[in-house]
C-alpha atoms as a PDB file:
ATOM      1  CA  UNK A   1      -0.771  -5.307  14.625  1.00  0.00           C
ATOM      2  CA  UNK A   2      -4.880  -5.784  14.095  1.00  0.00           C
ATOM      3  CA  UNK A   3      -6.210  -6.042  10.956  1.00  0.00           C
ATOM      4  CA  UNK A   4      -9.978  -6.159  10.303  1.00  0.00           C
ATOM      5  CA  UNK A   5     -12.050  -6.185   7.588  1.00  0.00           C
ATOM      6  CA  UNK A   6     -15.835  -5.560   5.998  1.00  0.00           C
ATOM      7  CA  UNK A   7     -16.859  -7.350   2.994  1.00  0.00           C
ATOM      8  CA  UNK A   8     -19.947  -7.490   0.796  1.00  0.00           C
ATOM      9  CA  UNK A   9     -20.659  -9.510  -1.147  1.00  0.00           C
ATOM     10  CA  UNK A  10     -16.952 -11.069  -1.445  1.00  0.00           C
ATOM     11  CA  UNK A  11     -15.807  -7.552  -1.780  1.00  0.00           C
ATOM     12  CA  UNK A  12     -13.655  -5.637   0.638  1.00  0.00           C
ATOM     13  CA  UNK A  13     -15.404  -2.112   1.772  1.00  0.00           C
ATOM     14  CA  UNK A  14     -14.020  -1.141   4.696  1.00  0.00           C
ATOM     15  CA  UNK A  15     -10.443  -1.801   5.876  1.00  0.00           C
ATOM     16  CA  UNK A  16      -9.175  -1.176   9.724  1.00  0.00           C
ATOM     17  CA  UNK A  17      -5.479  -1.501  10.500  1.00  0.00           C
ATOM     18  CA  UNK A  18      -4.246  -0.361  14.668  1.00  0.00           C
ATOM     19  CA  UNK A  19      -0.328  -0.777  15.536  1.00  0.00           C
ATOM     20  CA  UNK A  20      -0.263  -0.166  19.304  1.00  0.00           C
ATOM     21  CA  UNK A  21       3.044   0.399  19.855  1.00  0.00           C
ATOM     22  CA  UNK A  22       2.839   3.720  17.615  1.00  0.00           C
ATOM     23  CA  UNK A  23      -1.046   3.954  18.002  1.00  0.00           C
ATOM     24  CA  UNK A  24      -1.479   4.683  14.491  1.00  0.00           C
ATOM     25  CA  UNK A  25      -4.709   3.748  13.348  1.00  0.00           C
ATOM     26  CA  UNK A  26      -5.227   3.534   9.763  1.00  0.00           C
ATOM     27  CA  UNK A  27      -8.621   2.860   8.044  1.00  0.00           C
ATOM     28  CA  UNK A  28     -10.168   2.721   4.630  1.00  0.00           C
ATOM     29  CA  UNK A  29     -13.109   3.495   3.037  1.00  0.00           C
ATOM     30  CA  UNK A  30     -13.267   1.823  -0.312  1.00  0.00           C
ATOM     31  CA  UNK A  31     -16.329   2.708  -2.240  1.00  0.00           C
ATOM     32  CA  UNK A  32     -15.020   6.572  -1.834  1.00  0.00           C
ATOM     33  CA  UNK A  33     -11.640   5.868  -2.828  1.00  0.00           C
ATOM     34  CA  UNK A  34     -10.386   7.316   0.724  1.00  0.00           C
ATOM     35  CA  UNK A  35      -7.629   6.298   3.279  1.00  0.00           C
ATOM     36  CA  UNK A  36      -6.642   7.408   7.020  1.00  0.00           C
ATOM     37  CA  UNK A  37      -4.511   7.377   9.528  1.00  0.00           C
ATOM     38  CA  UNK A  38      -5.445   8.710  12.895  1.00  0.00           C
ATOM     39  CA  UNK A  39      -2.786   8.864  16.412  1.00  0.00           C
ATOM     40  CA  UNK A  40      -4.745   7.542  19.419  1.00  0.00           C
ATOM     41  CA  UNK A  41      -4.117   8.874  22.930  1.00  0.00           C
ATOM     42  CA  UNK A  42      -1.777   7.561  25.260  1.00  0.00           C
ATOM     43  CA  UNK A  43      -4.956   5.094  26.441  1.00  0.00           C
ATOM     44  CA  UNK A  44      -5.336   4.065  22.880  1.00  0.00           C
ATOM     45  CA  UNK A  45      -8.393   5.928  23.038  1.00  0.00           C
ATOM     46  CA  UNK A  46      -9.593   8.232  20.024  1.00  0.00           C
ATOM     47  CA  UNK A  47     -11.330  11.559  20.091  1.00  0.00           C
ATOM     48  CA  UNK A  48     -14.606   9.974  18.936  1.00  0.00           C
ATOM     49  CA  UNK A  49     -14.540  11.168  15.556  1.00  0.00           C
ATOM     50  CA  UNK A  50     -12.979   9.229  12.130  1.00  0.00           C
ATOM     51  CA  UNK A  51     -12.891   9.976   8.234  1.00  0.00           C
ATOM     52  CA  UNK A  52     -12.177  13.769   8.767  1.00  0.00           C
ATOM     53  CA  UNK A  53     -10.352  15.299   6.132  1.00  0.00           C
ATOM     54  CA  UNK A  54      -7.025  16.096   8.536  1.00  0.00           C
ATOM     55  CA  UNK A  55      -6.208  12.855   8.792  1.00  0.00           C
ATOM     56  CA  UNK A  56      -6.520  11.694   5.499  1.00  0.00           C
ATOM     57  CA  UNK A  57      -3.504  10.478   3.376  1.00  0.00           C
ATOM     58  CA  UNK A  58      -3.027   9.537  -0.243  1.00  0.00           C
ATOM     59  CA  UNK A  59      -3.544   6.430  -1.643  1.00  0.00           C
ATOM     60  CA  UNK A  60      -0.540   4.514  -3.544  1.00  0.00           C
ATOM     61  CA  UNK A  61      -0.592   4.752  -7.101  1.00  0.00           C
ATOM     62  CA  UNK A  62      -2.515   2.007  -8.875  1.00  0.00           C
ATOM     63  CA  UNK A  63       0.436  -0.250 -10.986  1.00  0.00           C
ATOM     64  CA  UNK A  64      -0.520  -3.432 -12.157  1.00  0.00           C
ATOM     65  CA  UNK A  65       2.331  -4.872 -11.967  1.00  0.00           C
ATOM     66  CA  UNK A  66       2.805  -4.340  -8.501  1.00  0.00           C
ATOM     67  CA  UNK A  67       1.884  -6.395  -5.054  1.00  0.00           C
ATOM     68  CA  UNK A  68       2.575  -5.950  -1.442  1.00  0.00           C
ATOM     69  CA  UNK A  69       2.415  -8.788   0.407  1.00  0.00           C
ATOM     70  CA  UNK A  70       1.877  -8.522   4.281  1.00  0.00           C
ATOM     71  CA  UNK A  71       2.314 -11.319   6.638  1.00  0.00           C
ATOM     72  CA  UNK A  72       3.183 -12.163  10.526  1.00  0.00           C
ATOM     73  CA  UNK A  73       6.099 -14.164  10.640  1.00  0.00           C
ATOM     74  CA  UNK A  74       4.482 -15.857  13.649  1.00  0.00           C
ATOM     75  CA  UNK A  75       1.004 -16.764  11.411  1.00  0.00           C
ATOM     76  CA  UNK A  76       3.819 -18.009   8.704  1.00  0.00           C
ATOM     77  CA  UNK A  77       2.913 -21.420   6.534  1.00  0.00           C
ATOM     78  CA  UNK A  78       3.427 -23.352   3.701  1.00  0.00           C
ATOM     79  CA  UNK A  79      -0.275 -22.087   2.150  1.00  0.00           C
ATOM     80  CA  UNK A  80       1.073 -18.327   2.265  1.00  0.00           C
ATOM     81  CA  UNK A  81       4.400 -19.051   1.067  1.00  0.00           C
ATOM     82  CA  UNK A  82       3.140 -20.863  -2.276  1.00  0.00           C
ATOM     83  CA  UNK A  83       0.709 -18.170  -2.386  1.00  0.00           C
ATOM     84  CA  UNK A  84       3.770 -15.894  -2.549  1.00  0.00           C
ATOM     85  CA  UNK A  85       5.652 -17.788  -4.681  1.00  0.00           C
ATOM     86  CA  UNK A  86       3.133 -17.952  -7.177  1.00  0.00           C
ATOM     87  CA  UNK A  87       2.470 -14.578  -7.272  1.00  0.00           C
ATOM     88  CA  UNK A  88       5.858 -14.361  -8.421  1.00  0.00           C
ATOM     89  CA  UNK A  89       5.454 -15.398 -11.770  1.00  0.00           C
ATOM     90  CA  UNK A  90       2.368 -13.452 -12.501  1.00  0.00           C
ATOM     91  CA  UNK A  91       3.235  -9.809 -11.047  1.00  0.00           C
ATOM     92  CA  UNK A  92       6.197  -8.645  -9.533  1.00  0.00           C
ATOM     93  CA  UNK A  93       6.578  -8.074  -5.935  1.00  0.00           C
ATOM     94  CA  UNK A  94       8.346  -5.109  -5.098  1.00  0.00           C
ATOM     95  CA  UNK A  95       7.412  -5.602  -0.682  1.00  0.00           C
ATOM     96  CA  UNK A  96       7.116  -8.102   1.176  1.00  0.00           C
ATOM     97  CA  UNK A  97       6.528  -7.221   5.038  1.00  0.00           C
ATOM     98  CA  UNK A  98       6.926  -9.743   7.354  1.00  0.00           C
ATOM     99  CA  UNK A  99       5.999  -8.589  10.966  1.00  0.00           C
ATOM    100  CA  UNK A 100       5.909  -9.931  13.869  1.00  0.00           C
ATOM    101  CA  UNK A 101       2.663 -10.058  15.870  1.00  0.00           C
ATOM    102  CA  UNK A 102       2.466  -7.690  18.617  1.00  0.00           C
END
């Protein structure tokens, strides 16, 4: 899995996130509230256009009291695991991924 993303100003406004094996690429734009997901070709090649409205899915429903945490087991330390830890006590985590890097 690749994850990328574009900040100003310390805050995120474009997320990118590509899974090869499936091809899915999902993607973000965050001033207009709007998420993706687009299939890529066999070559992991798109069709040259993104953001159309066909490929756009719904957001998850804004909880505060809700966190996903997402992590590669292989990028794994002590830093994230206190991190996780003390998120604990402040919010309750309902997911925590842990995948492997592909």
């Amino acid at each position: 899995m690749v994850n990328i993303a574009i900040a100003q100003h310390g805050k995120p406004i474009l997320g990118v996130m590509y899974v090869p094996v499936t091809r899915e690429l999902y993607y973000a734009d965050i001033n207009k509230g709007k998420a993706y997901k687009t299939i890529l070709n066999k070559d992991h090649e798109s069709n040259g256009s993104f953001f159309n409205e066909n490929d756009l899915i719904g957001l998850s429903p804004k909880t505060k009291d809700l966190l996903r945490v997402v992590g590669s087991r292989s990028h794994m330390n002590d830093d994230t695991l206190t991190f996780i830890e003390e998120q604990k006590t402040i919010i309750k985590i309902l997911t925590l991924f842990l995948m492997a890097v592909l």
